[in-house]
PDB file of N, CA and C in Angstrom:
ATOM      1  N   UNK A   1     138.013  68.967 -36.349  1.00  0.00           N
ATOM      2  CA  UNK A   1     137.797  67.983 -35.309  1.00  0.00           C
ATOM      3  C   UNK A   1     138.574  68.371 -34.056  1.00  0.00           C
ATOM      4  N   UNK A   2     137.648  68.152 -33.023  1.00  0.00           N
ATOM      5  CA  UNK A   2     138.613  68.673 -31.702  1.00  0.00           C
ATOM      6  C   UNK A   2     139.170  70.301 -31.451  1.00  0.00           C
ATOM      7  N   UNK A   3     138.691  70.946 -32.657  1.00  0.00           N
ATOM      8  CA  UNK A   3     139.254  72.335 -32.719  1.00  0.00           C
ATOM      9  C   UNK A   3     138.569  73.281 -31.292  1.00  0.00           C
ATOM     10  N   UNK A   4     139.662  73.629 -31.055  1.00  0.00           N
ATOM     11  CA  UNK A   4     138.585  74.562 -29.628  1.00  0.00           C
ATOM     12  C   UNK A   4     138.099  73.727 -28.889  1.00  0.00           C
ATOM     13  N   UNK A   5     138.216  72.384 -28.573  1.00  0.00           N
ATOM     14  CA  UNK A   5     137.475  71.596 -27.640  1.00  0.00           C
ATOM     15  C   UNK A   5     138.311  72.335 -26.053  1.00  0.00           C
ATOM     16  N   UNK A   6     137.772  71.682 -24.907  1.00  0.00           N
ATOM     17  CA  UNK A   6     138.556  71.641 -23.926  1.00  0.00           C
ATOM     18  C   UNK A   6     138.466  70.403 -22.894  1.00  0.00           C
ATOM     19  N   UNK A   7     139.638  69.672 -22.830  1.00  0.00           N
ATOM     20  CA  UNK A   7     139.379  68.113 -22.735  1.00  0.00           C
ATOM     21  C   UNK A   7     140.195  68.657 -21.018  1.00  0.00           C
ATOM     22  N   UNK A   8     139.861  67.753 -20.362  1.00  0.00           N
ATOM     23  CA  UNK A   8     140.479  67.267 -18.934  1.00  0.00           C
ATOM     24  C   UNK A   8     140.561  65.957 -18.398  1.00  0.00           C
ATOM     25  N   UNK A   9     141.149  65.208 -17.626  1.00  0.00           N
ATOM     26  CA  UNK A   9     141.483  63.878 -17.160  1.00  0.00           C
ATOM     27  C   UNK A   9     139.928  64.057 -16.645  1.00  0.00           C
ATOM     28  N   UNK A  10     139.582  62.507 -17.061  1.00  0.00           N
ATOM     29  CA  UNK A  10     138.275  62.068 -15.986  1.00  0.00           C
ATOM     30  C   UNK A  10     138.805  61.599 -14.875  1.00  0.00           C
ATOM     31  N   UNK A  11     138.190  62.651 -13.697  1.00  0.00           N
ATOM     32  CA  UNK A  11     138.926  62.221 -12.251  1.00  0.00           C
ATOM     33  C   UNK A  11     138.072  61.078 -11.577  1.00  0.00           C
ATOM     34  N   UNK A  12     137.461  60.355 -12.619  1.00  0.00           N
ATOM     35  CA  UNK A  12     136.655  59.294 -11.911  1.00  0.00           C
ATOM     36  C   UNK A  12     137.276  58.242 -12.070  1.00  0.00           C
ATOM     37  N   UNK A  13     138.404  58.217 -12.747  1.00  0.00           N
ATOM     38  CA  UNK A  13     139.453  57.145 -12.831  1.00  0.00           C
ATOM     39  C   UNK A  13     140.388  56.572 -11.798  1.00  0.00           C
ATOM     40  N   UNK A  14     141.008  55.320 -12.034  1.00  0.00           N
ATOM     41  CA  UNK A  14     142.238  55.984 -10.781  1.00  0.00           C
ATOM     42  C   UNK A  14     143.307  55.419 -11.514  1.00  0.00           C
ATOM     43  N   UNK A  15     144.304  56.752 -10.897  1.00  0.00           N
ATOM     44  CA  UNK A  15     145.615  56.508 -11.945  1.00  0.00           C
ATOM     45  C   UNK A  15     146.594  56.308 -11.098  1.00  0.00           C
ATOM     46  N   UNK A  16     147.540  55.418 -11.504  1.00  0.00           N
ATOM     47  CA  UNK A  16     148.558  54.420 -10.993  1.00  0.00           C
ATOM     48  C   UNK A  16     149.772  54.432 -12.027  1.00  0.00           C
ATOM     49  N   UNK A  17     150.821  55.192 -11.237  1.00  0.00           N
ATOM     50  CA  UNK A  17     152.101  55.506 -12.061  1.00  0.00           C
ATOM     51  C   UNK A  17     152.638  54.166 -11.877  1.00  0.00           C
ATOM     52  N   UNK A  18     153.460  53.739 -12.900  1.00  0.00           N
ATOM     53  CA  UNK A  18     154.181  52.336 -12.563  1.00  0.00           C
ATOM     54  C   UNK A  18     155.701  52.536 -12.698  1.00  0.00           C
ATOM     55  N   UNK A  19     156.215  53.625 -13.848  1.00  0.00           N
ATOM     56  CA  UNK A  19     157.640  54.431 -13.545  1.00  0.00           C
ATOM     57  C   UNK A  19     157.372  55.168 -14.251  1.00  0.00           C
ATOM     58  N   UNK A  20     158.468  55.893 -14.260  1.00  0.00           N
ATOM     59  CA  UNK A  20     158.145  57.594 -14.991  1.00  0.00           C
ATOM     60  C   UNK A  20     158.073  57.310 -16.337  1.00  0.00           C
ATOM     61  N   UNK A  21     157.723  55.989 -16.745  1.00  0.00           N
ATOM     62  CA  UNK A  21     157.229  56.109 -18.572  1.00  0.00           C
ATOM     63  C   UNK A  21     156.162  55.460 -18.684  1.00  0.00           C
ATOM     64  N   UNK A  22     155.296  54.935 -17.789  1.00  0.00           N
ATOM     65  CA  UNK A  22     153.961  54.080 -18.261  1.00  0.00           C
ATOM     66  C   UNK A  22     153.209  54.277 -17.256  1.00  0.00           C
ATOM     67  N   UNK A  23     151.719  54.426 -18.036  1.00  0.00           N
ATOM     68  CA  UNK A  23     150.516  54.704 -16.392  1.00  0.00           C
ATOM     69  C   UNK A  23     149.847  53.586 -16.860  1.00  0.00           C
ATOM     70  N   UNK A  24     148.952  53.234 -15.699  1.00  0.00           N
ATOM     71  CA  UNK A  24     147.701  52.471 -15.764  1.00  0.00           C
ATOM     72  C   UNK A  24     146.425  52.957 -15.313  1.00  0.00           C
ATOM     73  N   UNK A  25     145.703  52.851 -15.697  1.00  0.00           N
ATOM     74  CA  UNK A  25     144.319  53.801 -15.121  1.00  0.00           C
ATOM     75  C   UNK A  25     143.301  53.126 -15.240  1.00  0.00           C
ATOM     76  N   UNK A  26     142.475  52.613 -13.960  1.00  0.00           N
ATOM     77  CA  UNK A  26     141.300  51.826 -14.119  1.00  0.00           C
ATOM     78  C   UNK A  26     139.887  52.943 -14.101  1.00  0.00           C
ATOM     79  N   UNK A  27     139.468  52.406 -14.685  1.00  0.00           N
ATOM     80  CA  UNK A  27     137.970  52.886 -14.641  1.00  0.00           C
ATOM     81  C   UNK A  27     136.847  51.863 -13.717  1.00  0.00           C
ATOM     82  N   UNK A  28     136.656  52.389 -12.578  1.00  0.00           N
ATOM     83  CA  UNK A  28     136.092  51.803 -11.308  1.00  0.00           C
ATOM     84  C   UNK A  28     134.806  51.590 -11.742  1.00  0.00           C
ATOM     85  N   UNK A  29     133.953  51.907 -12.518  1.00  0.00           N
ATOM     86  CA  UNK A  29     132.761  51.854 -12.712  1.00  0.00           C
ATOM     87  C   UNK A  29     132.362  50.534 -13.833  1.00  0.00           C
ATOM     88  N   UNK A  30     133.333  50.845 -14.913  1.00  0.00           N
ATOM     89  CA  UNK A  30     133.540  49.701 -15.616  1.00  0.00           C
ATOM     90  C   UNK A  30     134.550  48.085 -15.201  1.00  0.00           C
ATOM     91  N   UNK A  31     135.159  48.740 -14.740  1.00  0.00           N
ATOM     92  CA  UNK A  31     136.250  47.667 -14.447  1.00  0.00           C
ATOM     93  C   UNK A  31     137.495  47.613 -15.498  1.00  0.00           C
ATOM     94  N   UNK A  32     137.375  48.361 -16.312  1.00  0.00           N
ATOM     95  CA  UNK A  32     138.163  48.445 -17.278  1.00  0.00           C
ATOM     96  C   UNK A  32     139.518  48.832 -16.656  1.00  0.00           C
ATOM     97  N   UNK A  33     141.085  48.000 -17.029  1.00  0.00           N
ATOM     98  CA  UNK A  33     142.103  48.530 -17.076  1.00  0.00           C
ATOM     99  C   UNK A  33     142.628  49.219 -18.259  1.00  0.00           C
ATOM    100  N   UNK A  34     143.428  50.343 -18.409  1.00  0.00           N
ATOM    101  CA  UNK A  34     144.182  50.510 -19.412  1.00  0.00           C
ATOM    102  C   UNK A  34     145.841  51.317 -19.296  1.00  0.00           C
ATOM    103  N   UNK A  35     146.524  50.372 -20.121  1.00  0.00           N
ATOM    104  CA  UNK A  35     147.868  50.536 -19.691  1.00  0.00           C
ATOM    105  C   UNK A  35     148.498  51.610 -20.920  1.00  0.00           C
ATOM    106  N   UNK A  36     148.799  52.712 -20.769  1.00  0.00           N
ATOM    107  CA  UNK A  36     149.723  53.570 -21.080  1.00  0.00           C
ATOM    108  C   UNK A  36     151.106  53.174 -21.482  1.00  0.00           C
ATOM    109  N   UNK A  37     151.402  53.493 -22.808  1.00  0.00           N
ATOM    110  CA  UNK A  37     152.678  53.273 -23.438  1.00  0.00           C
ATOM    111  C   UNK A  37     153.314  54.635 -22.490  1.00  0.00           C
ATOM    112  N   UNK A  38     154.751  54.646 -23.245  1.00  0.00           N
ATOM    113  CA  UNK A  38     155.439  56.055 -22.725  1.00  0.00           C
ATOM    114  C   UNK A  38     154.958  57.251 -23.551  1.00  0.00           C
ATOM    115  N   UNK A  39     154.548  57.078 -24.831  1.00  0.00           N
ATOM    116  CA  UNK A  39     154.708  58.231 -25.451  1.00  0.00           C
ATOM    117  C   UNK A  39     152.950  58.625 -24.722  1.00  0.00           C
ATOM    118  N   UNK A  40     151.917  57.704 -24.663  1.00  0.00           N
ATOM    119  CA  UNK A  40     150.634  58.003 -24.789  1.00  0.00           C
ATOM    120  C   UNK A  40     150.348  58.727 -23.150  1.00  0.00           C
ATOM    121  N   UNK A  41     151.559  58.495 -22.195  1.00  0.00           N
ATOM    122  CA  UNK A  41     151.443  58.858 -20.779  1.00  0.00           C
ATOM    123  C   UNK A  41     152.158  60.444 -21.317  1.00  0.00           C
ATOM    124  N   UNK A  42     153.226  60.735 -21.771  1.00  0.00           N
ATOM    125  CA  UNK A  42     154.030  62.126 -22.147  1.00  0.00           C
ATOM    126  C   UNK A  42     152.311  62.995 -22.594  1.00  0.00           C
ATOM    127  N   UNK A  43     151.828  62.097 -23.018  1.00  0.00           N
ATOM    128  CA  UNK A  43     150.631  63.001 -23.995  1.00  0.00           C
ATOM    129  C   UNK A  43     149.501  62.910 -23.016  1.00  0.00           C
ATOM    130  N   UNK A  44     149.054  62.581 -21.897  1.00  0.00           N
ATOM    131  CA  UNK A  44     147.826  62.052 -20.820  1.00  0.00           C
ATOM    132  C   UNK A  44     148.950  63.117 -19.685  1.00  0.00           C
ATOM    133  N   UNK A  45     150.034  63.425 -19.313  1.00  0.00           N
ATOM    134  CA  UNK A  45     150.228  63.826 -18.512  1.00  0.00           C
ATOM    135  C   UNK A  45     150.460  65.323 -18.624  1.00  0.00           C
ATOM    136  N   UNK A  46     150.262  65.991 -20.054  1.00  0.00           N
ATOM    137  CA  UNK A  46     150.455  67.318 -20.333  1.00  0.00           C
ATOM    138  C   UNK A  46     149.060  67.851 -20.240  1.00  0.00           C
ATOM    139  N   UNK A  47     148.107  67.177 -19.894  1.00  0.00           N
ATOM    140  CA  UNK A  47     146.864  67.601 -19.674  1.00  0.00           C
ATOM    141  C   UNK A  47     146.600  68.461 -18.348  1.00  0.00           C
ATOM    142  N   UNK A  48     147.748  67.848 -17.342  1.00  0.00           N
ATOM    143  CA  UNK A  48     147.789  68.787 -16.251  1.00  0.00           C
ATOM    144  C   UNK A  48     147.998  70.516 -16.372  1.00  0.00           C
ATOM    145  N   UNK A  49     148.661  70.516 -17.745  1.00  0.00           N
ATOM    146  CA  UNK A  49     148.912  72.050 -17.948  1.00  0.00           C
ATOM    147  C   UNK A  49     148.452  72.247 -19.419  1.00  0.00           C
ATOM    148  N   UNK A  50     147.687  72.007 -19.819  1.00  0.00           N
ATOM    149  CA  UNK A  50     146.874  72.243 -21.460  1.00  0.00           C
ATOM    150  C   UNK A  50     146.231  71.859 -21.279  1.00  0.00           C
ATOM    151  N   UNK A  51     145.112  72.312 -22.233  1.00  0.00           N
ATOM    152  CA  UNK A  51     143.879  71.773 -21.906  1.00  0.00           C
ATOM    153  C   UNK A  51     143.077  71.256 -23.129  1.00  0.00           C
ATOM    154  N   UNK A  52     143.618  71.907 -24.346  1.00  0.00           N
ATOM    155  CA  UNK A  52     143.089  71.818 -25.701  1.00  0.00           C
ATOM    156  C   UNK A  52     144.619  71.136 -26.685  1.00  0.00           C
ATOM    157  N   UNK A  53     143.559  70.543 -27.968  1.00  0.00           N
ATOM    158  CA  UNK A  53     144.852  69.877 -28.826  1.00  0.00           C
ATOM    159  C   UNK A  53     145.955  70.967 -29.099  1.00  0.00           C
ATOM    160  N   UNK A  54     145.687  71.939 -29.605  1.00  0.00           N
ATOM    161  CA  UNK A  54     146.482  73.080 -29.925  1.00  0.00           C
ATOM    162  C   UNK A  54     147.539  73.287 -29.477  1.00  0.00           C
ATOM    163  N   UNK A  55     147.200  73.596 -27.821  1.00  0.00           N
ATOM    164  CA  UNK A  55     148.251  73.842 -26.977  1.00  0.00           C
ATOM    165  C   UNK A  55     148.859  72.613 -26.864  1.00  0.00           C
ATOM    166  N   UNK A  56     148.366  71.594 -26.810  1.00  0.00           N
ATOM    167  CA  UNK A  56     149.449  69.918 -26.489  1.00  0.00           C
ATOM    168  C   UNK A  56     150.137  69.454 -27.513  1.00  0.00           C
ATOM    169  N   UNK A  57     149.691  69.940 -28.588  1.00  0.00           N
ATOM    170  CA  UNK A  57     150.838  69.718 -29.726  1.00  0.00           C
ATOM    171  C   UNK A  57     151.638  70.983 -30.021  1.00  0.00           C
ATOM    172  N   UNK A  58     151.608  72.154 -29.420  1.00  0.00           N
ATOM    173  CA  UNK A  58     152.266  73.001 -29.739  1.00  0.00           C
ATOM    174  C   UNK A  58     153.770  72.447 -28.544  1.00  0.00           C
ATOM    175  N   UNK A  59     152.908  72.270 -27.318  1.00  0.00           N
ATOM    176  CA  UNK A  59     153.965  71.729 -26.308  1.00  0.00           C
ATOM    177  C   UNK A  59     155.087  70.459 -26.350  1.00  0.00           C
ATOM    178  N   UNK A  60     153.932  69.421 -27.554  1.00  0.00           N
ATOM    179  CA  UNK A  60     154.973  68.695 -27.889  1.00  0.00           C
ATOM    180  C   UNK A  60     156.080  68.841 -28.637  1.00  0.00           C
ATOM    181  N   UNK A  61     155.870  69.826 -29.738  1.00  0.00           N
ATOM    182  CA  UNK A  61     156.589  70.374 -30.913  1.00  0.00           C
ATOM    183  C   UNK A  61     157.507  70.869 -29.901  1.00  0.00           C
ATOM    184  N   UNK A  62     157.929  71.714 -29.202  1.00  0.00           N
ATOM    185  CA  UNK A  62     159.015  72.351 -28.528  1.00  0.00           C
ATOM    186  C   UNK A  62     159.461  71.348 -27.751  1.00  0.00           C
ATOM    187  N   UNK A  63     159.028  70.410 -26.780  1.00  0.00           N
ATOM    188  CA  UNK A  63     159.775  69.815 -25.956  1.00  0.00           C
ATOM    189  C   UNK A  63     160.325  68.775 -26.959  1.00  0.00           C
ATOM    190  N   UNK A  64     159.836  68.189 -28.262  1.00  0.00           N
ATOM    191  CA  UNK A  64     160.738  67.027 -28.779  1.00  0.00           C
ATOM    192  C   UNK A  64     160.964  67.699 -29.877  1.00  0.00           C
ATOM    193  N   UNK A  65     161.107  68.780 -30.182  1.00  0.00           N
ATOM    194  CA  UNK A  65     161.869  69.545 -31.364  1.00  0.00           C
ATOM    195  C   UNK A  65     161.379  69.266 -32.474  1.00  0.00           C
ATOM    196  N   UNK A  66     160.288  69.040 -32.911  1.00  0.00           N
ATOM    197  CA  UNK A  66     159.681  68.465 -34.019  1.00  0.00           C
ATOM    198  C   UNK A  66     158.253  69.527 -34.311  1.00  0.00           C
ATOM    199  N   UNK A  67     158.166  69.597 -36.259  1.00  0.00           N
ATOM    200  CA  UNK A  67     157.446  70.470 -36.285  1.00  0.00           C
ATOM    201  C   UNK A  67     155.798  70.034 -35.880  1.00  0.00           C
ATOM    202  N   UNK A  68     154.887  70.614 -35.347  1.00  0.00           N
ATOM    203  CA  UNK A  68     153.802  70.627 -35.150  1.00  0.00           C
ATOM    204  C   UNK A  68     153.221  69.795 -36.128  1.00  0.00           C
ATOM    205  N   UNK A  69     152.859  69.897 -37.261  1.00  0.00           N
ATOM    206  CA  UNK A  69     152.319  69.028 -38.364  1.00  0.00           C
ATOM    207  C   UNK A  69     152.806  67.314 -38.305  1.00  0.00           C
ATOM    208  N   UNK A  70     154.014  67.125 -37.854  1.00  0.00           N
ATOM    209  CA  UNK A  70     154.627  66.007 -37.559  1.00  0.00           C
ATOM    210  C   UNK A  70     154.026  65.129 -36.776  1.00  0.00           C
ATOM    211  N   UNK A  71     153.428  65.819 -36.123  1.00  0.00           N
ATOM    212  CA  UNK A  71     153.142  64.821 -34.446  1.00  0.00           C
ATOM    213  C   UNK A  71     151.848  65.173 -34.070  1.00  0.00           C
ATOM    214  N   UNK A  72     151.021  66.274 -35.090  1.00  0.00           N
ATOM    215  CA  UNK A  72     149.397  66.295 -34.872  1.00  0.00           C
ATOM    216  C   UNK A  72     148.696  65.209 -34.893  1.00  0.00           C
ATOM    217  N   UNK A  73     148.454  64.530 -36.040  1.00  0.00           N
ATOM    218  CA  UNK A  73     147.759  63.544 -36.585  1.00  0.00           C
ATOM    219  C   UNK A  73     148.059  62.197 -35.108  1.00  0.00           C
ATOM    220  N   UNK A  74     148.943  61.834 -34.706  1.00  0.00           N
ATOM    221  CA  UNK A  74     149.381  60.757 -34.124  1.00  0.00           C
ATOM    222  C   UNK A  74     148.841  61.496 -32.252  1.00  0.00           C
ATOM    223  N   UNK A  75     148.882  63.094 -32.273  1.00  0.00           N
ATOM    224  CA  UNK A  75     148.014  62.945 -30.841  1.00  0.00           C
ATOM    225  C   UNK A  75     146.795  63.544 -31.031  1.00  0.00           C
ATOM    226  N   UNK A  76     146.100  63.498 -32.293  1.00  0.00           N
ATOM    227  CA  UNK A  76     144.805  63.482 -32.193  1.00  0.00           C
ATOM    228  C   UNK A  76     144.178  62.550 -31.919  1.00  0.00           C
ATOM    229  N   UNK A  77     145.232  61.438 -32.594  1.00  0.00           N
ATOM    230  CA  UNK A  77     144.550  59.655 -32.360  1.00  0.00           C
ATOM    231  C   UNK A  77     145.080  59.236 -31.031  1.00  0.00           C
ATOM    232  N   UNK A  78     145.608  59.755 -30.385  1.00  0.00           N
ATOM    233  CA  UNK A  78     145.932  59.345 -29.158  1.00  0.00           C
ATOM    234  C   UNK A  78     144.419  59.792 -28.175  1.00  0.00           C
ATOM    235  N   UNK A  79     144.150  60.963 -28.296  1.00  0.00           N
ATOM    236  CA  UNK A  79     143.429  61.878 -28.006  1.00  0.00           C
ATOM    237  C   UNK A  79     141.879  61.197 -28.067  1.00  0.00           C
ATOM    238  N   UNK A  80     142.006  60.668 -29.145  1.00  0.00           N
ATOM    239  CA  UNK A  80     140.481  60.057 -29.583  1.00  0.00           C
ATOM    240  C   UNK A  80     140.365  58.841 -28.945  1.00  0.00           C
ATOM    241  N   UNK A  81     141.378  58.144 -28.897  1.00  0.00           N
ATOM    242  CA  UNK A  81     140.932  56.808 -28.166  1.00  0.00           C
ATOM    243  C   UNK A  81     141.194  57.307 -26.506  1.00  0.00           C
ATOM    244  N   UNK A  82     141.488  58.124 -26.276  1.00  0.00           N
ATOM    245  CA  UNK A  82     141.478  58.479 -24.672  1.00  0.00           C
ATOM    246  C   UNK A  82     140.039  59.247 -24.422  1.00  0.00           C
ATOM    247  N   UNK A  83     139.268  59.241 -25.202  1.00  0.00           N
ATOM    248  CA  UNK A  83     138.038  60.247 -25.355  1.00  0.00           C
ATOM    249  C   UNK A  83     137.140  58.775 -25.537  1.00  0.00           C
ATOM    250  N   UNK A  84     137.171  57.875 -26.110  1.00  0.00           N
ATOM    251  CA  UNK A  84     136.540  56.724 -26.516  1.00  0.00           C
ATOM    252  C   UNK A  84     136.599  56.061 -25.413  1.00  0.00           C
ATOM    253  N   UNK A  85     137.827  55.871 -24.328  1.00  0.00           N
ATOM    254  CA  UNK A  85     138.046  54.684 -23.584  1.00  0.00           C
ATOM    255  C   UNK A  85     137.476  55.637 -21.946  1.00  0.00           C
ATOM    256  N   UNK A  86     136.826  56.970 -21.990  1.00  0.00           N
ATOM    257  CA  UNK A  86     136.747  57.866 -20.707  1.00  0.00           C
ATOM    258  C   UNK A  86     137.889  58.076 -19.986  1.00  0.00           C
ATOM    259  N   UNK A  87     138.961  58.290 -20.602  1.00  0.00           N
ATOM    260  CA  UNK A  87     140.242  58.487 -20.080  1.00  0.00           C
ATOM    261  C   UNK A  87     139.921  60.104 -19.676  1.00  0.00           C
ATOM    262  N   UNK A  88     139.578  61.058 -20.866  1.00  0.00           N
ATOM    263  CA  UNK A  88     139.979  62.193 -20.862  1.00  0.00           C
ATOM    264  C   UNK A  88     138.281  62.516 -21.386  1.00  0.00           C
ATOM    265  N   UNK A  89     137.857  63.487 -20.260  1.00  0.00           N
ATOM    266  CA  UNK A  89     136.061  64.027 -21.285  1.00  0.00           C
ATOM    267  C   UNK A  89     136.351  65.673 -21.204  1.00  0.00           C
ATOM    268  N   UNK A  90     135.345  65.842 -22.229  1.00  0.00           N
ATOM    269  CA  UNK A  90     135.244  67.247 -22.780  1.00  0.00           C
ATOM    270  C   UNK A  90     134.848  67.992 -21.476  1.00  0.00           C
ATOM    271  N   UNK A  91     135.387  69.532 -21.393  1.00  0.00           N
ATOM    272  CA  UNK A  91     134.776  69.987 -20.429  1.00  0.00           C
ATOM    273  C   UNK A  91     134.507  71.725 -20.686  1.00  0.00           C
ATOM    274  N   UNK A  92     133.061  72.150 -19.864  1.00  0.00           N
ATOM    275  CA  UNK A  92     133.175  73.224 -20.151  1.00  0.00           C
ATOM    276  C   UNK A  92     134.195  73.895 -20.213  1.00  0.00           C
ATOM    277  N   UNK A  93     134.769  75.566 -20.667  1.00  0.00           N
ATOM    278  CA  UNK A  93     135.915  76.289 -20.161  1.00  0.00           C
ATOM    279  C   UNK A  93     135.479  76.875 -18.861  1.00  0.00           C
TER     280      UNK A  93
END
């Protein structure tokens, strides 16, 4: 699941930092708000420099010292409901 995908922020959103641990991001088309915990913004904001799960959990594993297997499962599901809610869509490479 998600293997080899390549996901990017939908720039049809608009994103609204509120402090350096929580975003909000409306979706203008829907009207939908959605508010970003800290950990789910750490994981929405590494998208600027990764692009696939692989690399974003490899990045998390080093920056919070924790092994990869630890913290997959919890940003795949992060991942999926940001894919569900048009936070983040698949994109060609």
């Amino acid at each position: 699941m998600m293997s080899g995908v390549f996901l990017r922020k939908n720039n049809k959103m608009d994103y609204i930092q509120t402090d350096d641990n929580e975003l909000v991001i409306f979706n203008p088309e829907s009207g939908d708000t959605h508010f970003l915990n800290e950990m789910a913004t750490v994981v929405f904001n590494l998208f600027d420099r990764h692009h696939d799960v692989e690399d974003l959990v490899e990045a998390l594993s080093k920056e919070y010292d924790a092994e990869p297997a630890v913290i997959e499962a919890d940003v795949r599901q992060t991942i999926i409901e940001f894919l569900e809610k048009g936070i983040l869509i698949e994109a060609p490479r």
